[in-house]
C-alpha atoms as a PDB file:
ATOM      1  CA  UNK A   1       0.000   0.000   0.000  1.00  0.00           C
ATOM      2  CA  UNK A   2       1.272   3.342  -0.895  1.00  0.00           C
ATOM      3  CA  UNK A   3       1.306   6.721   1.058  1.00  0.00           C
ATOM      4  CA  UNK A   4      -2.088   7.947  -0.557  1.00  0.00           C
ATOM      5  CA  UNK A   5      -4.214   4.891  -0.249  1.00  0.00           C
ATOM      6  CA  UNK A   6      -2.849   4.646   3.509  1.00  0.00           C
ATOM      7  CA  UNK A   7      -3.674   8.108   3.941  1.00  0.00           C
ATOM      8  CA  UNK A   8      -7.552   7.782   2.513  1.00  0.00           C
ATOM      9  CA  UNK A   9      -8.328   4.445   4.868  1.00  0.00           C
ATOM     10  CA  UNK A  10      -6.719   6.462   7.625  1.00  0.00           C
ATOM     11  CA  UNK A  11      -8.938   9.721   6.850  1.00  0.00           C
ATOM     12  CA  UNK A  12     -11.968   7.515   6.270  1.00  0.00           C
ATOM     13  CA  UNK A  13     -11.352   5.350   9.899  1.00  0.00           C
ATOM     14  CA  UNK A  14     -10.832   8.804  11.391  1.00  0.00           C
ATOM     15  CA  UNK A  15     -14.188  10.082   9.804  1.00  0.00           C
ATOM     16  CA  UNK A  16     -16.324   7.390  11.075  1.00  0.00           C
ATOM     17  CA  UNK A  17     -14.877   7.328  14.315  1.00  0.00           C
ATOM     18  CA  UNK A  18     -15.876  11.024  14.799  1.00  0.00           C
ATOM     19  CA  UNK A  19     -19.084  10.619  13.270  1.00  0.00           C
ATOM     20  CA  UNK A  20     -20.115   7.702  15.318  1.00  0.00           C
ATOM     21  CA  UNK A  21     -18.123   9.417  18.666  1.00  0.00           C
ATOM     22  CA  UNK A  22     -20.377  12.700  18.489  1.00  0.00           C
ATOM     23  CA  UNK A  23     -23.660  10.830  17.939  1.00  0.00           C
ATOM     24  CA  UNK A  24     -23.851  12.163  21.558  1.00  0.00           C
ATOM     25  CA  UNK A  25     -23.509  15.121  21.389  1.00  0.00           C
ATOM     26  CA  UNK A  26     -25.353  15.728  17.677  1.00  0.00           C
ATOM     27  CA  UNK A  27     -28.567  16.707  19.170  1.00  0.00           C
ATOM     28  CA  UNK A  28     -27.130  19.590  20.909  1.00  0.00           C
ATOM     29  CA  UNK A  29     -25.211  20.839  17.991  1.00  0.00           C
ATOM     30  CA  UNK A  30     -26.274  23.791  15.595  1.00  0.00           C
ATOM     31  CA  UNK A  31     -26.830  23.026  11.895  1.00  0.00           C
ATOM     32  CA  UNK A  32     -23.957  24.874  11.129  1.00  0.00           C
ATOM     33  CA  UNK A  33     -21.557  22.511  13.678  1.00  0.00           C
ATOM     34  CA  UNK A  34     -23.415  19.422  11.954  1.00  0.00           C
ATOM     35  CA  UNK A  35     -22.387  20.332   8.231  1.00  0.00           C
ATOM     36  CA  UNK A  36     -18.868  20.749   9.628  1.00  0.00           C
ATOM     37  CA  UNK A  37     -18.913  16.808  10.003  1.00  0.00           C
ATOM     38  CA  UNK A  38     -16.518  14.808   8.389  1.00  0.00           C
ATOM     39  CA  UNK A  39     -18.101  13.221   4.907  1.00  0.00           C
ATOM     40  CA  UNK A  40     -17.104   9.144   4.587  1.00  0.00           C
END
């Protein structure tokens, strides 16, 4: 695996883990905080 494709699976694991890790706190969080969220 090369340096770019171990970069994307890193940035995608790092995505989801954020998106599942502020499920929490999502319903507290302006619209403008929730389009900041990472896209995977």
């Amino acid at each position: 695996m090369d340096d770019k494709e171990a970069y994307d699976k890193k940035a995608r694991e790092l995505g989801a883990a954020f998106i599942q890790n502020f499920e929490k706190y999502a319903a507290g969080a302006s619209a403008d905080i929730l389009a900041g969220a990472p896209k995977v």
